[in-house]
C-alpha atoms as a PDB file:
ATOM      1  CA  UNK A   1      31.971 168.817  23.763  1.00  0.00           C
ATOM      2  CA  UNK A   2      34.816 166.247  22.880  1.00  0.00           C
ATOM      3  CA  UNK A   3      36.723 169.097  21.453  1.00  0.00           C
ATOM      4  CA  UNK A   4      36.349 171.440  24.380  1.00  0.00           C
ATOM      5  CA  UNK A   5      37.569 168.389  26.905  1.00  0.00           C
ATOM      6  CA  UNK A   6      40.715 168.027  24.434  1.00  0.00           C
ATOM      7  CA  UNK A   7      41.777 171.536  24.730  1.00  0.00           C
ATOM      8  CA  UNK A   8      40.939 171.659  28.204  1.00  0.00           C
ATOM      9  CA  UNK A   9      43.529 167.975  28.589  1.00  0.00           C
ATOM     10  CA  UNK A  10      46.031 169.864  26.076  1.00  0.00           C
ATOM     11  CA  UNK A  11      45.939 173.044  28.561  1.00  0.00           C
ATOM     12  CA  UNK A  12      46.560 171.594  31.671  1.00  0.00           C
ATOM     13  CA  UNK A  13      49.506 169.176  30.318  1.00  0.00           C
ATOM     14  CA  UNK A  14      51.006 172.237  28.808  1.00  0.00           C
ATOM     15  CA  UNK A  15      50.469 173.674  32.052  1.00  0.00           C
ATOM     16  CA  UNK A  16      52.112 171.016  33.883  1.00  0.00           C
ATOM     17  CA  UNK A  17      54.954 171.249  31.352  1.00  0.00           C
ATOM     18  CA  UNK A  18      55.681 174.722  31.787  1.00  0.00           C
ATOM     19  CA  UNK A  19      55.315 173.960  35.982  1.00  0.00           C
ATOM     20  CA  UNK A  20      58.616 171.412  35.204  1.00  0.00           C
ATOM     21  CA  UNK A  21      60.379 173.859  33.683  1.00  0.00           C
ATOM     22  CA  UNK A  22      59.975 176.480  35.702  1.00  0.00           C
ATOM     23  CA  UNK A  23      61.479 174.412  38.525  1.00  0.00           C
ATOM     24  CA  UNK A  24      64.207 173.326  36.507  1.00  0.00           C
ATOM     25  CA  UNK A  25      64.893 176.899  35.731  1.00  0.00           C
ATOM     26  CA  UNK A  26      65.330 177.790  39.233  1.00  0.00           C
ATOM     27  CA  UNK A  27      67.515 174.736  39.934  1.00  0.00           C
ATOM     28  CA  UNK A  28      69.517 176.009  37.260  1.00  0.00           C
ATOM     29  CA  UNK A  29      69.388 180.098  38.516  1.00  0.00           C
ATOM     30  CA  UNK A  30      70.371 178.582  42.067  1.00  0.00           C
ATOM     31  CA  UNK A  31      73.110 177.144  40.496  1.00  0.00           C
ATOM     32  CA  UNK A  32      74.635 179.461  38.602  1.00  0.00           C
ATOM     33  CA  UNK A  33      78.622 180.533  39.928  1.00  0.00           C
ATOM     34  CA  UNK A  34      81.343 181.872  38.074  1.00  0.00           C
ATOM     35  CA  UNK A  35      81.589 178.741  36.128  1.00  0.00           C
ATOM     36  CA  UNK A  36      80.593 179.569  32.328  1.00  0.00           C
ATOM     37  CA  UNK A  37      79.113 176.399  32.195  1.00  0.00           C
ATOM     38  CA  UNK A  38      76.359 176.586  34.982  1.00  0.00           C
ATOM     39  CA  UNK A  39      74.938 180.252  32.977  1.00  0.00           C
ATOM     40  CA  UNK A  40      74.976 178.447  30.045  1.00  0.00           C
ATOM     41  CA  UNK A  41      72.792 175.788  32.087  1.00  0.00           C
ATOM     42  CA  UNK A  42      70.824 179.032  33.072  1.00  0.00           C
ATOM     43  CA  UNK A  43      70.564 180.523  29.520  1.00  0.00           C
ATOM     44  CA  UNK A  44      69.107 177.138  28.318  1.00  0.00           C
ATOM     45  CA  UNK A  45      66.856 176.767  30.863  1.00  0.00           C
ATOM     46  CA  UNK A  46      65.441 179.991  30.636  1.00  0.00           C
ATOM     47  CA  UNK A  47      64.743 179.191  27.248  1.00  0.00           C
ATOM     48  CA  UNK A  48      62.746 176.066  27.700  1.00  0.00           C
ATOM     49  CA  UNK A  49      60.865 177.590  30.221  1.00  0.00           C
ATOM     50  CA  UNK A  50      60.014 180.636  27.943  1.00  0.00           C
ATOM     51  CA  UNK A  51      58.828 178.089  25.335  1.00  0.00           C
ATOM     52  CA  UNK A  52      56.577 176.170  27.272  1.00  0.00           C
ATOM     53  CA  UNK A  53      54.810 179.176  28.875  1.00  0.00           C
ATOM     54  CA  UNK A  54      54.607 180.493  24.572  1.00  0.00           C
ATOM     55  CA  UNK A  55      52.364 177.401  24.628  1.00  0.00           C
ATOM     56  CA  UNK A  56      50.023 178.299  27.334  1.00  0.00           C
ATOM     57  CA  UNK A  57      50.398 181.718  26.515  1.00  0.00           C
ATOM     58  CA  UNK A  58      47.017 182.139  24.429  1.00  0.00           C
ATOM     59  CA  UNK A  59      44.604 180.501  27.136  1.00  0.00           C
ATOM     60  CA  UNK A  60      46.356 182.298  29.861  1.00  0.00           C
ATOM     61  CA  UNK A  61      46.135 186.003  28.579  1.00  0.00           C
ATOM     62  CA  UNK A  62      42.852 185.206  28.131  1.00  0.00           C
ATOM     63  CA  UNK A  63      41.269 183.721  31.521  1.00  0.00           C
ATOM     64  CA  UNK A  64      44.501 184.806  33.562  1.00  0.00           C
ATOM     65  CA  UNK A  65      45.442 188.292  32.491  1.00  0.00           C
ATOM     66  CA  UNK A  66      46.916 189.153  35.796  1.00  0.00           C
ATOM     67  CA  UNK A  67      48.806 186.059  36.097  1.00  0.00           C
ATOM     68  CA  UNK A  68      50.292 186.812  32.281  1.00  0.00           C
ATOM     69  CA  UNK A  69      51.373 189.914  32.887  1.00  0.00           C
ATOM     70  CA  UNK A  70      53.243 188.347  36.361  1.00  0.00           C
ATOM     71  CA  UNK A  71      55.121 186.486  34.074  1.00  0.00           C
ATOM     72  CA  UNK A  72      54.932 188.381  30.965  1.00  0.00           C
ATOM     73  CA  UNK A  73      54.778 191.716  31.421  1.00  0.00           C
ATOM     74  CA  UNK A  74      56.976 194.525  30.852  1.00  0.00           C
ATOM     75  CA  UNK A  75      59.881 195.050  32.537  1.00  0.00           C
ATOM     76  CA  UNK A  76      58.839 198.518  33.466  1.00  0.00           C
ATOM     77  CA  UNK A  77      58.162 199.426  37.350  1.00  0.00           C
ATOM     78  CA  UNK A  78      54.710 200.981  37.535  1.00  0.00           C
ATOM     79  CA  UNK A  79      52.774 203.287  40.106  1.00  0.00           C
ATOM     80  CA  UNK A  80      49.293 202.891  41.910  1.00  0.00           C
ATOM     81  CA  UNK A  81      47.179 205.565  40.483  1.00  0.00           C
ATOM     82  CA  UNK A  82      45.895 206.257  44.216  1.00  0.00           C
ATOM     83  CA  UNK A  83      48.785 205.788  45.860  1.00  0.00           C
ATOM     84  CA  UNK A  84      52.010 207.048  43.832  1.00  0.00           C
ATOM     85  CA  UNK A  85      54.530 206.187  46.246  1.00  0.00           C
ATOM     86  CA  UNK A  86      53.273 202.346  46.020  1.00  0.00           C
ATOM     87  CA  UNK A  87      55.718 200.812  43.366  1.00  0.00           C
ATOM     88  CA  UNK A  88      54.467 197.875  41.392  1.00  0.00           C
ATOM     89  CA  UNK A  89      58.440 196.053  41.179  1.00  0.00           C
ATOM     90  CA  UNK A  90      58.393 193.962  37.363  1.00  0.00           C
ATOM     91  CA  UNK A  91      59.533 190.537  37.295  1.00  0.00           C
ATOM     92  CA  UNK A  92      58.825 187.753  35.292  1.00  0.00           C
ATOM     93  CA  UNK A  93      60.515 186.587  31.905  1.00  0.00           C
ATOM     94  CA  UNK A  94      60.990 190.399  31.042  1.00  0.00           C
ATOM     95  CA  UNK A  95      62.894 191.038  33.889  1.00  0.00           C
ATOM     96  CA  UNK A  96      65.187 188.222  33.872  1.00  0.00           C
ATOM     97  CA  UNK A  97      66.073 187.661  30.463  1.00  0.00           C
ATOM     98  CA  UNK A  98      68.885 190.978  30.371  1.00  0.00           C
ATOM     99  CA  UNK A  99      70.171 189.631  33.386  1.00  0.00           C
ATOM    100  CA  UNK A 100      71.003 185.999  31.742  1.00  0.00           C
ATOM    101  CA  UNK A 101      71.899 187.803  28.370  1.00  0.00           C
END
């Protein structure tokens, strides 16, 4: 349907938007020193990237659960059932946004 092939265009630009941003983020991690100015570059980057995944954020907890929760999830390490000294390390927005606030 035409409305089906407009979300579908609306996803993948968002997509694509979100991919920019997430490479200017870690330009702007990479670059951060003791200069105030470069976290503040950090901070603000972190923020557009946060935005732009809020507007993929529907389609991909839907279709890509595992990939949402990569970027997503909670910031809390977790433990294979079967094998309890496996370690599932967090990361994603979660993780990093203490470190930049």
């Amino acid at each position: 349907s035409a409305e089906g092939a407009a979300a579908l265009a609306r996803f993948r630009a968002d997509v694509r938007a979100f991919d920019a941003r997430i490479q200017a983020l870690d330009s702007a991690l990479r670059a951060v020193s003791a200069d105030p100015a470069t976290h503040a570059q950090a901070q603000a980057a972190f923020v557009a990237a946060r935005a732009a995944y809020k507007r993929t954020e529907v389609v991909t907890e839907y279709y890509f659960p595992g990939t949402a929760r990569l970027l997503n999830g909670a910031a809390i390490t977790k433990v294979e059932d079967d094998e309890p000294a496996k370690e599932i390390v967090p990361e994603g927005f979660q993780v990093l946004e203490p470190l930049l606030y």
